[in-house]
C-alpha atoms as a PDB file:
ATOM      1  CA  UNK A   1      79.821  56.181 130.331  1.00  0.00           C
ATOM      2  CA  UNK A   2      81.784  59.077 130.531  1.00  0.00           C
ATOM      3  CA  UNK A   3      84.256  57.635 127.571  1.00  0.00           C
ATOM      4  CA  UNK A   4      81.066  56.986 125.516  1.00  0.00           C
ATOM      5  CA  UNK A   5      79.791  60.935 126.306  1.00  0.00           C
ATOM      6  CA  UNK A   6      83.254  61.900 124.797  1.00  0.00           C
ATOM      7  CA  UNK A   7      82.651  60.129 122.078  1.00  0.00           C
ATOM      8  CA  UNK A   8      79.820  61.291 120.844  1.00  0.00           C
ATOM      9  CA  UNK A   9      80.091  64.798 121.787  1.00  0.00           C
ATOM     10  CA  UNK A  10      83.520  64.339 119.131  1.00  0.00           C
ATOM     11  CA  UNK A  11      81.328  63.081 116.373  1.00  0.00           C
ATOM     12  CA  UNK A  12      79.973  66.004 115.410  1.00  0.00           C
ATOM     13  CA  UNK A  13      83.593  67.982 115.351  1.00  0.00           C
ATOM     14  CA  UNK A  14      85.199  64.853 112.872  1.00  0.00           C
ATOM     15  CA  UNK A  15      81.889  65.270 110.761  1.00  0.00           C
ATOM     16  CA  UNK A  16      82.722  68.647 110.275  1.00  0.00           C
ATOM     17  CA  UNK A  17      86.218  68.689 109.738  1.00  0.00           C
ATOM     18  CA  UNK A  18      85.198  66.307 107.317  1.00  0.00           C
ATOM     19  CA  UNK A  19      83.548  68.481 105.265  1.00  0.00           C
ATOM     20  CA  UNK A  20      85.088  71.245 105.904  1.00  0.00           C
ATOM     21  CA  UNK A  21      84.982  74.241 104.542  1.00  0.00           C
ATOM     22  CA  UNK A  22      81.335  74.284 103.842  1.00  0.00           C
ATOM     23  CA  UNK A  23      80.612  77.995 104.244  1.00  0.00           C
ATOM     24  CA  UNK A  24      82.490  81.650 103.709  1.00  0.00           C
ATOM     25  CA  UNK A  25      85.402  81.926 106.095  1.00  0.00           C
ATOM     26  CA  UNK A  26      86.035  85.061 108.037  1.00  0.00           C
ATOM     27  CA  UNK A  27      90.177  86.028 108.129  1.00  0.00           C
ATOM     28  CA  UNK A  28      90.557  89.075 110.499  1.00  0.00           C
ATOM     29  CA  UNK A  29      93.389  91.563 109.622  1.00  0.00           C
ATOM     30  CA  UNK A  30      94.260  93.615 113.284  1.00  0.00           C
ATOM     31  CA  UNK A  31      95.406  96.802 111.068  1.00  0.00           C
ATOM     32  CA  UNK A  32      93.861  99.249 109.189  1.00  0.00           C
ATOM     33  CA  UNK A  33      93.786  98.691 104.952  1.00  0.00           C
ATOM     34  CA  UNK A  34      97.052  99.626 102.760  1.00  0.00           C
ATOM     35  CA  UNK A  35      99.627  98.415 105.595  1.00  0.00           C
ATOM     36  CA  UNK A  36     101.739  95.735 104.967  1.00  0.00           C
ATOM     37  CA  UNK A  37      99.579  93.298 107.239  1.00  0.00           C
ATOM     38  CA  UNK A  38      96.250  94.356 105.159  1.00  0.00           C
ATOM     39  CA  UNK A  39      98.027  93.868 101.932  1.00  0.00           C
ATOM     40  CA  UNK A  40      99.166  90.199 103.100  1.00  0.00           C
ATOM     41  CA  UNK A  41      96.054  89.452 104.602  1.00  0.00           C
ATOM     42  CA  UNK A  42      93.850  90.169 100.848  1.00  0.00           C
ATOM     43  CA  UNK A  43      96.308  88.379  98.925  1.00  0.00           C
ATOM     44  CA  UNK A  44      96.205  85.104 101.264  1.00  0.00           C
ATOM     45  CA  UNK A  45      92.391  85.661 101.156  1.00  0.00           C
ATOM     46  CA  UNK A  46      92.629  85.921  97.361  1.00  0.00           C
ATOM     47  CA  UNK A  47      94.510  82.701  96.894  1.00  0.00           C
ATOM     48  CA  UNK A  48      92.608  80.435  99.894  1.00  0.00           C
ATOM     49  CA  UNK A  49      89.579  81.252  98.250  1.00  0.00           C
ATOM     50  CA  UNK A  50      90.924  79.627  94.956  1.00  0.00           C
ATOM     51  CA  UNK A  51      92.552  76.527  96.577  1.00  0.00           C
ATOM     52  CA  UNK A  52      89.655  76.062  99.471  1.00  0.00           C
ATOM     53  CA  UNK A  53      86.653  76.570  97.160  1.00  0.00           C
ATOM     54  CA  UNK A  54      84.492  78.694  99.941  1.00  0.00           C
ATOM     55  CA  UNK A  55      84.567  82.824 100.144  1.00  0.00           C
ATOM     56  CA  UNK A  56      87.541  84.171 102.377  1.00  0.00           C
ATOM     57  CA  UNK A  57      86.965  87.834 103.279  1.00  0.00           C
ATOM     58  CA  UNK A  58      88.992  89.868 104.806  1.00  0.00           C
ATOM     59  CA  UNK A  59      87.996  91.559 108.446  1.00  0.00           C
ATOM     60  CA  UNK A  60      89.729  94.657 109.420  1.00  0.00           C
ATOM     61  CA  UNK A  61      90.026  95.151 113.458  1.00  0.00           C
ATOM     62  CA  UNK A  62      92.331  97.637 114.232  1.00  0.00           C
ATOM     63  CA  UNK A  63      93.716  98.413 117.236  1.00  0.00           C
ATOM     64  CA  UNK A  64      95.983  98.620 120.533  1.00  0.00           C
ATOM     65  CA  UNK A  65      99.185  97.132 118.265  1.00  0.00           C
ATOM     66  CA  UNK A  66      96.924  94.104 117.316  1.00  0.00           C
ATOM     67  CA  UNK A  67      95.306  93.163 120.158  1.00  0.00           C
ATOM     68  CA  UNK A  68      91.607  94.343 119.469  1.00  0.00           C
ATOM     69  CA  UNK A  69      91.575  91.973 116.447  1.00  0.00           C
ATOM     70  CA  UNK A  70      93.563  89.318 117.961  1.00  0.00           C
ATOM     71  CA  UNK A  71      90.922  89.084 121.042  1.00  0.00           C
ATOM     72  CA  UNK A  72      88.038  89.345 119.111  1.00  0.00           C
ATOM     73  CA  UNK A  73      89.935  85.760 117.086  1.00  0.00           C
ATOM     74  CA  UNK A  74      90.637  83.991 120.427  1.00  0.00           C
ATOM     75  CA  UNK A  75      86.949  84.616 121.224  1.00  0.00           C
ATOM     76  CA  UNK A  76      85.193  82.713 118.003  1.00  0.00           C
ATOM     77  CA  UNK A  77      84.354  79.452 117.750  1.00  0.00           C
ATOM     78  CA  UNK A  78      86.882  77.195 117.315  1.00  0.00           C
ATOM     79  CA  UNK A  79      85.757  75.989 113.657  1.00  0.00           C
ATOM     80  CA  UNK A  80      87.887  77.448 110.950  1.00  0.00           C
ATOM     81  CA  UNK A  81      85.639  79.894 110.208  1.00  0.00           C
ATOM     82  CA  UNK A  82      87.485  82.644 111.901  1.00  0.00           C
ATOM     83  CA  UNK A  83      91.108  82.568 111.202  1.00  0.00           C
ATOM     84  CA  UNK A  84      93.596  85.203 112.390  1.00  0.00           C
ATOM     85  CA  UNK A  85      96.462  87.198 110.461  1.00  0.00           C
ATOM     86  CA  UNK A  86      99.352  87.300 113.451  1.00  0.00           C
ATOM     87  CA  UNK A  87     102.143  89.257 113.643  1.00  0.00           C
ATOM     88  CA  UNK A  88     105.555  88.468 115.223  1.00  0.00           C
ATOM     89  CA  UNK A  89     104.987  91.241 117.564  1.00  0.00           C
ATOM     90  CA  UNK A  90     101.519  90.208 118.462  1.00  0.00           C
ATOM     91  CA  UNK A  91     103.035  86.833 119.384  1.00  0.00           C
ATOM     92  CA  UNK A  92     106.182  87.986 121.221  1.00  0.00           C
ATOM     93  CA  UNK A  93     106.238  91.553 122.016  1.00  0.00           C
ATOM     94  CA  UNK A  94     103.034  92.602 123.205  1.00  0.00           C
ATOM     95  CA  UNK A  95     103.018  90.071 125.770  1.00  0.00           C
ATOM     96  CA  UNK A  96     105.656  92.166 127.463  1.00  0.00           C
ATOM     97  CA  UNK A  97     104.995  95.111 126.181  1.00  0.00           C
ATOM     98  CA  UNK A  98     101.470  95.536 127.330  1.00  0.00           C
ATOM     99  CA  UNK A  99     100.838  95.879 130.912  1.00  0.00           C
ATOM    100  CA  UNK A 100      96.950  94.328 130.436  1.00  0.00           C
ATOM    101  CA  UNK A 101      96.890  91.928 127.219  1.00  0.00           C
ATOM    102  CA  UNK A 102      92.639  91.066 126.529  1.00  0.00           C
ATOM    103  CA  UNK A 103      94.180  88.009 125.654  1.00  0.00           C
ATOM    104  CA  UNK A 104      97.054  85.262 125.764  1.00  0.00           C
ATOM    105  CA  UNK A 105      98.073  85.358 121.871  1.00  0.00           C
ATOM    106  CA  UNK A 106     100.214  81.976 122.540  1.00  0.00           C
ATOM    107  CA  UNK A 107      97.610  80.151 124.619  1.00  0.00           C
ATOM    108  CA  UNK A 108      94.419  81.511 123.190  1.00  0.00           C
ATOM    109  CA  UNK A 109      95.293  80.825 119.812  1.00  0.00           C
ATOM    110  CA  UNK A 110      96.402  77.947 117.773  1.00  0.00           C
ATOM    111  CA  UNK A 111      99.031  78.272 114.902  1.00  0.00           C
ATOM    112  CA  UNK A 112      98.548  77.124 111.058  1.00  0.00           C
ATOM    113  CA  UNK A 113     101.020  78.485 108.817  1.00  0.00           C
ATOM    114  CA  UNK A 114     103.959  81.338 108.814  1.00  0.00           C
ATOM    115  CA  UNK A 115     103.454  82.693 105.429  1.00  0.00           C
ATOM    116  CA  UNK A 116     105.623  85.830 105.108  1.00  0.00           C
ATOM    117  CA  UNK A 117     108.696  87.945 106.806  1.00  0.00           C
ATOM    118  CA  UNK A 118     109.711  91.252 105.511  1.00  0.00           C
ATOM    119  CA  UNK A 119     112.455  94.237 106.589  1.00  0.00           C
ATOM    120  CA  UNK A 120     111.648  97.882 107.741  1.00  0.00           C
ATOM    121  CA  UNK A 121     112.824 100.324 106.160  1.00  0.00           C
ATOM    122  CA  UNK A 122     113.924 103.964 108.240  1.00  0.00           C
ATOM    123  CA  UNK A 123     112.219 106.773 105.797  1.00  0.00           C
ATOM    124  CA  UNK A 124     112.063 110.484 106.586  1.00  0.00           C
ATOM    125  CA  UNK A 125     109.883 112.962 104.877  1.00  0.00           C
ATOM    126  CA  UNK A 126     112.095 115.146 102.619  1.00  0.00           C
ATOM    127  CA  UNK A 127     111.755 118.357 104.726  1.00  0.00           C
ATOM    128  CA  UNK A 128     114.219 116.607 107.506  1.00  0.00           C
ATOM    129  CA  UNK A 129     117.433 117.552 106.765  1.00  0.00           C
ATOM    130  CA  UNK A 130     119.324 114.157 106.364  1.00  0.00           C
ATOM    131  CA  UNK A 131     120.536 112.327 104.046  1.00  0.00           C
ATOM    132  CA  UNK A 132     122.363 109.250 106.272  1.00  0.00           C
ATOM    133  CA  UNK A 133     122.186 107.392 108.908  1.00  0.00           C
ATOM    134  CA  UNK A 134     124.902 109.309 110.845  1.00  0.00           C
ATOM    135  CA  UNK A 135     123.146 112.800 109.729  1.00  0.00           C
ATOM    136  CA  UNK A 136     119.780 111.625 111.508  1.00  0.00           C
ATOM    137  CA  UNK A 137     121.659 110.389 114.544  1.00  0.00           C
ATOM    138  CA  UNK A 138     123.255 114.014 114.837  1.00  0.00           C
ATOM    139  CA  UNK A 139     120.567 115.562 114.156  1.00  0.00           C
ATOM    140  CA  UNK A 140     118.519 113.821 117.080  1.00  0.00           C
ATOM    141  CA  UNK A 141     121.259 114.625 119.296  1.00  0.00           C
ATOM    142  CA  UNK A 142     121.724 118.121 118.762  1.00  0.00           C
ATOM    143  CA  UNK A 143     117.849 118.809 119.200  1.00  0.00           C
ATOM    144  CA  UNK A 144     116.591 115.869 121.599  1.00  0.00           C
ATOM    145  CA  UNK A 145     112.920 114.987 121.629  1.00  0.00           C
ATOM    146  CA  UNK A 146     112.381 117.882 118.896  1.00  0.00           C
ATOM    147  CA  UNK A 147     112.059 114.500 115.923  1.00  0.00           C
ATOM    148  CA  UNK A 148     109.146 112.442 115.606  1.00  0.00           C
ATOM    149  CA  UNK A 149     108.626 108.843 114.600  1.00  0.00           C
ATOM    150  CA  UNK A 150     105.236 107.516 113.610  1.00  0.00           C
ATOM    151  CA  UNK A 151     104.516 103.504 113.944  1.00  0.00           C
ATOM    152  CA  UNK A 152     101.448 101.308 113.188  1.00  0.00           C
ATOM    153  CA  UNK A 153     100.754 101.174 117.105  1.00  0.00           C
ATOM    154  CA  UNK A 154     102.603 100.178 120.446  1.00  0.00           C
ATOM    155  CA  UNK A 155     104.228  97.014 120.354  1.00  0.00           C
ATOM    156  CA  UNK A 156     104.304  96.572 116.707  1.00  0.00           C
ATOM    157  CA  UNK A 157     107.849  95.860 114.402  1.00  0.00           C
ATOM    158  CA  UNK A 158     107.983  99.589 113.432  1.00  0.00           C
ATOM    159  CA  UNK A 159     107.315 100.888 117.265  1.00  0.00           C
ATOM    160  CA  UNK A 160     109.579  98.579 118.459  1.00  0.00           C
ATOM    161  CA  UNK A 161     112.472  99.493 115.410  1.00  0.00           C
ATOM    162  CA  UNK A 162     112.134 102.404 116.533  1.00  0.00           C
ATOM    163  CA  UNK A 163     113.085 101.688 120.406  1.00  0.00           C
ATOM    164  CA  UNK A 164     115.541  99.540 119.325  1.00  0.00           C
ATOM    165  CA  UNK A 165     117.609 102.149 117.476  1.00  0.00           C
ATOM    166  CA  UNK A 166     116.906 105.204 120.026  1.00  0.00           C
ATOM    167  CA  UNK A 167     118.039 102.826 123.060  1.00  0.00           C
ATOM    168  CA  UNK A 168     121.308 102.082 121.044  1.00  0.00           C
ATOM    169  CA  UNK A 169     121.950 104.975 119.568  1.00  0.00           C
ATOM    170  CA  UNK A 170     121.248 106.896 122.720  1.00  0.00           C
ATOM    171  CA  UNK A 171     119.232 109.224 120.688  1.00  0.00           C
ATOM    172  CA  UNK A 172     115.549 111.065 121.844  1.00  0.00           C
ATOM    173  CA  UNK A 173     112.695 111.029 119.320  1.00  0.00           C
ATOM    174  CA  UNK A 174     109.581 111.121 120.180  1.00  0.00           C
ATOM    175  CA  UNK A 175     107.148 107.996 118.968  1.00  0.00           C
ATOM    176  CA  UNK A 176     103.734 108.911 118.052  1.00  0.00           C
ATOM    177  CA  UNK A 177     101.156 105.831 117.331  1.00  0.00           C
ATOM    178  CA  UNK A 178      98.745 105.224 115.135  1.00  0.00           C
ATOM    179  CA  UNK A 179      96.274 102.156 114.504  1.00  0.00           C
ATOM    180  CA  UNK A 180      98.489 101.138 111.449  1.00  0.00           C
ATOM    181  CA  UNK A 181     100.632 101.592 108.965  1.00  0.00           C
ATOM    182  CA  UNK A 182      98.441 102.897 106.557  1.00  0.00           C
ATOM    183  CA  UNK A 183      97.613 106.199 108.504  1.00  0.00           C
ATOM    184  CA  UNK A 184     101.040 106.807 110.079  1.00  0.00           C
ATOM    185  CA  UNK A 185     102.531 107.079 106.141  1.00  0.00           C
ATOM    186  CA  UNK A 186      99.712 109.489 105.373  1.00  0.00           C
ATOM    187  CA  UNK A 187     100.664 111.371 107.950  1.00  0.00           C
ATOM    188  CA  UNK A 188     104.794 111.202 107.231  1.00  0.00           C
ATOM    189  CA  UNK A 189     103.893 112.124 103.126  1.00  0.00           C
ATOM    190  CA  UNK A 190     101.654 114.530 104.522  1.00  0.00           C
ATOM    191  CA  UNK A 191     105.147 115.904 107.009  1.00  0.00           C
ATOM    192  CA  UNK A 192     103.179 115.941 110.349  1.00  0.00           C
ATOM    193  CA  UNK A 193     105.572 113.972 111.483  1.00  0.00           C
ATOM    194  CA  UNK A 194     109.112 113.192 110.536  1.00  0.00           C
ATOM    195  CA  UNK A 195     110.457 110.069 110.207  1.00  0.00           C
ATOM    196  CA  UNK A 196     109.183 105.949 109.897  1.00  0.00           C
ATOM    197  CA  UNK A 197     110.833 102.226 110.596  1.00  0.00           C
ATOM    198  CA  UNK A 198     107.997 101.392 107.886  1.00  0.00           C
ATOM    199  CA  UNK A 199     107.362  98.006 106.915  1.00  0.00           C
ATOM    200  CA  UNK A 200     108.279  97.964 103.002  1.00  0.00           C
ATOM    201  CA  UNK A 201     105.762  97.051 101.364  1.00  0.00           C
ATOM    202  CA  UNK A 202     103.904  99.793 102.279  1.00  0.00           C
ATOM    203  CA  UNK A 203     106.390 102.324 102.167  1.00  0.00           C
ATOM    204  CA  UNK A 204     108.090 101.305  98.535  1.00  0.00           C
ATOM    205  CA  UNK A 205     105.567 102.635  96.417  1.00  0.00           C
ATOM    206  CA  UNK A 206     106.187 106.250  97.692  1.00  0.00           C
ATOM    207  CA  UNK A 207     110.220 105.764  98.196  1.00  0.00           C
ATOM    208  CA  UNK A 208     110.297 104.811  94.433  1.00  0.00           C
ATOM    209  CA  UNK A 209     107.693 108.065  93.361  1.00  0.00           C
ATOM    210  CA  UNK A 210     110.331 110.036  95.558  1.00  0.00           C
ATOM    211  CA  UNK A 211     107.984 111.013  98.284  1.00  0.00           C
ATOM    212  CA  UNK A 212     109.975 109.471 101.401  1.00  0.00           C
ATOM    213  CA  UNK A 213     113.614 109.733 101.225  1.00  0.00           C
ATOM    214  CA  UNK A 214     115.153 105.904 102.032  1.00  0.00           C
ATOM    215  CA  UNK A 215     117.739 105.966 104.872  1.00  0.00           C
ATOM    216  CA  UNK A 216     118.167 102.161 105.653  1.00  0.00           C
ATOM    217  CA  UNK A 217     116.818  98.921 106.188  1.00  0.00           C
ATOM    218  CA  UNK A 218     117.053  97.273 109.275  1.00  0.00           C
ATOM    219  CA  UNK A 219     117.399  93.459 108.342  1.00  0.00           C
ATOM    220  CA  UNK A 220     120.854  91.434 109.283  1.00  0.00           C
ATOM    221  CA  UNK A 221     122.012  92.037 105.650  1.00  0.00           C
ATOM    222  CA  UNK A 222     120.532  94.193 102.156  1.00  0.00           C
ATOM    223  CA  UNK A 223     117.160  93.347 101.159  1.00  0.00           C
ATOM    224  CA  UNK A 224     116.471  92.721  97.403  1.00  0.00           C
ATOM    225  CA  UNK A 225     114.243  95.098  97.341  1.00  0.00           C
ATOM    226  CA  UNK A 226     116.015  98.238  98.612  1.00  0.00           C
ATOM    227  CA  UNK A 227     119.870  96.706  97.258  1.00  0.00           C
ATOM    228  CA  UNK A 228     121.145  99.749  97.223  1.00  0.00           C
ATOM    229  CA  UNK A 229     120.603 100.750 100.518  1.00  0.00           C
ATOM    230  CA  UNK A 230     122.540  99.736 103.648  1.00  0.00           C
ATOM    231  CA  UNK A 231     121.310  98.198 106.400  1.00  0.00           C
ATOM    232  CA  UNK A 232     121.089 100.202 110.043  1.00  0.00           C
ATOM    233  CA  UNK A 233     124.067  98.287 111.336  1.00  0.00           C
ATOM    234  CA  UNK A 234     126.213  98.683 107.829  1.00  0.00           C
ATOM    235  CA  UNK A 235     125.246 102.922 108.753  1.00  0.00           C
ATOM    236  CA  UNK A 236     126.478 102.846 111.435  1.00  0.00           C
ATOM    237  CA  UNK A 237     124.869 101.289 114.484  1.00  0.00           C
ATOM    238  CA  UNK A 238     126.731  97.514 114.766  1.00  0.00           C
ATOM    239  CA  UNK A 239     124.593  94.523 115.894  1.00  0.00           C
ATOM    240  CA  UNK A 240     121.260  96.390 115.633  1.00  0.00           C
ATOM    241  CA  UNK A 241     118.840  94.080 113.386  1.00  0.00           C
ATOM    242  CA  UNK A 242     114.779  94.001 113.558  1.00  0.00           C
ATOM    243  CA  UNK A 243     111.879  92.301 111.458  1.00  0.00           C
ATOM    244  CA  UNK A 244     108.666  90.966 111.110  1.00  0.00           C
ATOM    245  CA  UNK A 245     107.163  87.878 110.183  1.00  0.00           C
ATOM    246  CA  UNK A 246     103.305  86.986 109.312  1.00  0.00           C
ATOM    247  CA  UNK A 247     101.264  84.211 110.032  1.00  0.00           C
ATOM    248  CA  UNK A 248      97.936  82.494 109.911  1.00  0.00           C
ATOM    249  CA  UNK A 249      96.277  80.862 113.585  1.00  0.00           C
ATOM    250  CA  UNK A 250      92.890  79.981 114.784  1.00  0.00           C
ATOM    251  CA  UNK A 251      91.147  80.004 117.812  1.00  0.00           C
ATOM    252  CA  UNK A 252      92.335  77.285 120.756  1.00  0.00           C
ATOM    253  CA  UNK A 253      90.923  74.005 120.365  1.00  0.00           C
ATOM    254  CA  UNK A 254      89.761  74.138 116.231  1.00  0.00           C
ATOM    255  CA  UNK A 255      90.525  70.638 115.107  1.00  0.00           C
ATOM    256  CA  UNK A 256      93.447  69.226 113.853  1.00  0.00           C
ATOM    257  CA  UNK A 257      92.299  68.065 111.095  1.00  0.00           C
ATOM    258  CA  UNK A 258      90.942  71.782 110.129  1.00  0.00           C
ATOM    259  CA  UNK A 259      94.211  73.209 111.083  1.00  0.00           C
ATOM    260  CA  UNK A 260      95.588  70.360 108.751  1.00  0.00           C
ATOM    261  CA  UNK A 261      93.877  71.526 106.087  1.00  0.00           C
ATOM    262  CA  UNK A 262      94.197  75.132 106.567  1.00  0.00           C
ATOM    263  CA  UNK A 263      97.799  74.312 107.097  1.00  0.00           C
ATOM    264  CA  UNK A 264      98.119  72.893 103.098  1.00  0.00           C
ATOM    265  CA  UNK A 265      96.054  75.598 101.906  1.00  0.00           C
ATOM    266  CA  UNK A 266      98.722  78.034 102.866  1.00  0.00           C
ATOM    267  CA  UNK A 267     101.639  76.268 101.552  1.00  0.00           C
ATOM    268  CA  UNK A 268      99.884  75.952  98.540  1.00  0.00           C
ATOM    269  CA  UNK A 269      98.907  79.862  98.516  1.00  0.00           C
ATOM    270  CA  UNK A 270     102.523  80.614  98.795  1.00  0.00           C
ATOM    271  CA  UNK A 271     103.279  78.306  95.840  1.00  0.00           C
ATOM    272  CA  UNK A 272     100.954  80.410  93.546  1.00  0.00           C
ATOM    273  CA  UNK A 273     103.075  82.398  90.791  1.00  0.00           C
ATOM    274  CA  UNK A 274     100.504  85.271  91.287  1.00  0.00           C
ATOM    275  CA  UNK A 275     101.126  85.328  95.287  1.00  0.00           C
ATOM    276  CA  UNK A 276     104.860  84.732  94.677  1.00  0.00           C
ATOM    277  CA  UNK A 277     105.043  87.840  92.108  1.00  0.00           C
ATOM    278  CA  UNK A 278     103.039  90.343  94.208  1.00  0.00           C
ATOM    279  CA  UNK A 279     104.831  89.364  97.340  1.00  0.00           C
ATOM    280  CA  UNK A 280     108.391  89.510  96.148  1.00  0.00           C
ATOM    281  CA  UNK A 281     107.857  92.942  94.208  1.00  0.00           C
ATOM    282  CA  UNK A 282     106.595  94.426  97.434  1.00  0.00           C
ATOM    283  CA  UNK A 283     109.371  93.134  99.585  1.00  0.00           C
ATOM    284  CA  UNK A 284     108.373  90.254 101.226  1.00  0.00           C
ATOM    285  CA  UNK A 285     109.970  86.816 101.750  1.00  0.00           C
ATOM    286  CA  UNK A 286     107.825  83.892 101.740  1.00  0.00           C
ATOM    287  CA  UNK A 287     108.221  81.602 104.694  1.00  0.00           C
ATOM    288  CA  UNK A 288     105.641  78.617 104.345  1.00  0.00           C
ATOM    289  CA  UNK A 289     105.906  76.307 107.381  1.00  0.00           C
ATOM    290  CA  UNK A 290     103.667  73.768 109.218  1.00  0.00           C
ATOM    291  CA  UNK A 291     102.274  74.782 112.470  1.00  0.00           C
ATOM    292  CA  UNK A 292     105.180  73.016 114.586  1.00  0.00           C
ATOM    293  CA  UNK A 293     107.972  75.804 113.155  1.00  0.00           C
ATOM    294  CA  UNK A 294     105.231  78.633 113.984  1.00  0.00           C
ATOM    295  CA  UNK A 295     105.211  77.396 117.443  1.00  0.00           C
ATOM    296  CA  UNK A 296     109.084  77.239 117.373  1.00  0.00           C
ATOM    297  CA  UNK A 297     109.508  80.768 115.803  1.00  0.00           C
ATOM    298  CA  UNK A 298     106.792  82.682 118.838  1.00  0.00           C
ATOM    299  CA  UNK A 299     108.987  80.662 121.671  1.00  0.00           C
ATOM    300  CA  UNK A 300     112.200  82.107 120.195  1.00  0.00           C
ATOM    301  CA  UNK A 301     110.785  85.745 119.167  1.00  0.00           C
ATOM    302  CA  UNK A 302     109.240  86.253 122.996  1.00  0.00           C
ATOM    303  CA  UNK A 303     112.959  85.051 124.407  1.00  0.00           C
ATOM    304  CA  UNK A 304     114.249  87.684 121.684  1.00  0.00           C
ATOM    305  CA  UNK A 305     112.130  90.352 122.577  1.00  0.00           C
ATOM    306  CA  UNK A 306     111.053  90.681 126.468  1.00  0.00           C
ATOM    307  CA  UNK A 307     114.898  91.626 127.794  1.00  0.00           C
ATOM    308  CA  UNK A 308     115.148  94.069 124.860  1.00  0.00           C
ATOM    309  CA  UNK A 309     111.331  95.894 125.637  1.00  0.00           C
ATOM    310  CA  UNK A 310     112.469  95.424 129.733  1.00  0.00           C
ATOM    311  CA  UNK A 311     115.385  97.415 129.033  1.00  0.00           C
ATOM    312  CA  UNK A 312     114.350 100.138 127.046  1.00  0.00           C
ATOM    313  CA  UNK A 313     111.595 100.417 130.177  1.00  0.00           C
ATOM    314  CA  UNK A 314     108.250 100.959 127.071  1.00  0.00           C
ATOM    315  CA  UNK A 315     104.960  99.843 128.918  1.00  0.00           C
ATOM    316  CA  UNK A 316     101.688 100.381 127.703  1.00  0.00           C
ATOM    317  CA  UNK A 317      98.556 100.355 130.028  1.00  0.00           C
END
């Protein structure tokens, strides 16, 4: 009895991954518009619209380095109508980072596809009086806790950049958060604070119209976008190397078969010369996987990151 009660309460879940998708689908974004997750996040929308046939629109839900948005995901129905633009440091940092998570980002949700991985890039508003690596490290020194650095929120790639290089360069500067990327380089063009581990794609626009001066980038070797620039560990600082990736999941327990299909979609969105163009110009690498290698790269990311957040002692309540 019970077997048969299984059964047909499964029914209805194969019908509709049958025919799935059969309505709009919801894709939340947890940052603000213009930041490099925002600007993934519409052109993935823009594409799985195309391949799926149905409406994707994109859901901003800023907040608390991801989290906010990243609840509010684990919390839908587990249908494919609500799917969920992760970040690396959603997955592996916050965990640690945050001493009250609203959710478990590697129980609570189910991975689809890694889609994208991109560099930082250290910028400084012109008025800082640096032109090198070195220079900003003396600087810092000389006047500790007097230089700022603005990041898309606790726990993100940039905050944690950021960390990383103070805690190995033995250097003070002061980290001021916002709820993304998008308002923390207003407020860097704008000089109310000084300095950025921005992700590129959001800062290149304004290091090529000379508005942020371009220090380094803080990959394990020169990205093509920024060739010309060294990385933080060619400057000066050895073994020091930081990223982010991107990546699509759903809520615990969506079908398979949905995540199947979701999974294809995004391989084949990453195929698209128009996603492929706008990607690479902006900085990103494209990094199409199945749902197996996601799971593999948030298991090695949270190894990664929890001795290097323990050690630099950041906690957020």
């Amino acid at each position: 009895m019970r077997r048969l009660f299984a059964l047909l309460l499964a029914l209805p879940i194969a019908a509709a991954a049958q025919t799935y998708p059969s309505k709009p689908i919801r894709l939340i974004c947890p940052f603000p518009p213009a930041g490099a997750v925002d600007i993934a996040s519409r052109a993935t929308a823009h594409e799985l619209t195309r391949i799926l046939g149905q409406t994707v629109t994109v859901d901003n839900k800023p907040g608390a380095g991801g989290n906010l948005g990243g609840a509010e995901a684990a919390r839908s129905a587990p249908d494919g109508y609500t799917i969920f633009m992760t970040t690396s440091g959603i997955q592996s940092i916050n965990p640690t980072l945050y001493a009250k998570m609203p959710f478990d980002p590697n129980k609570d949700l189910a991975t689809v596809a890694p889609l994208v991985s991109l560099n930082n890039v250290l910028v400084l508003h012109p008025s800082v009086p640096a032109k090198t690596l070195q220079e900003v490290i003396a600087l810092a020194k000389k006047e500790p806790g007097k230089l700022t650095y603005a990041s898309s929120g606790n726990g993100t790639s940039i905050h944690m950049s950021g960390a990383m290089f103070t805690q190995m360069t033995g250097t003070d500067i002061l980290h001021i958060p916002y709820k993304g990327s998008g308002p923390a380089v207003t407020d860097l063009l704008a000089g109310q604070v000084n300095m950025m581990f921005d992700n590129i794609p959001s800062s290149l626009p304004h290091i090529k119209a000379g508005k942020l001066r371009a220090i380094a980038t803080t990959g394990a070797k020169r990205d093509p976008a920024l060739p010309d620039l060294p990385t933080v560990a060619e400057a000066g600082v050895p073994g020091y190397e930081s990223g982010v990736w991107f990546g699509l999941m759903v809520p615990a327990g969506t079908p398979k078969e949905i995540i199947a299909k979701l999974n294809a979609a995004a391989v084949q969105a990453t195929k698209s010369p128009e996603f492929i163009k706008r990607m690479t110009d902006l900085g990103y690498n494209l990094i199409p996987g199945t749902p197996e290698e996601m799971a593999a790269m948030n298991k090695r990311d949270l190894a990664l990151w929890a001795p290097i957040i323990k050690a630099s002692g950041a906690k957020v309540d």
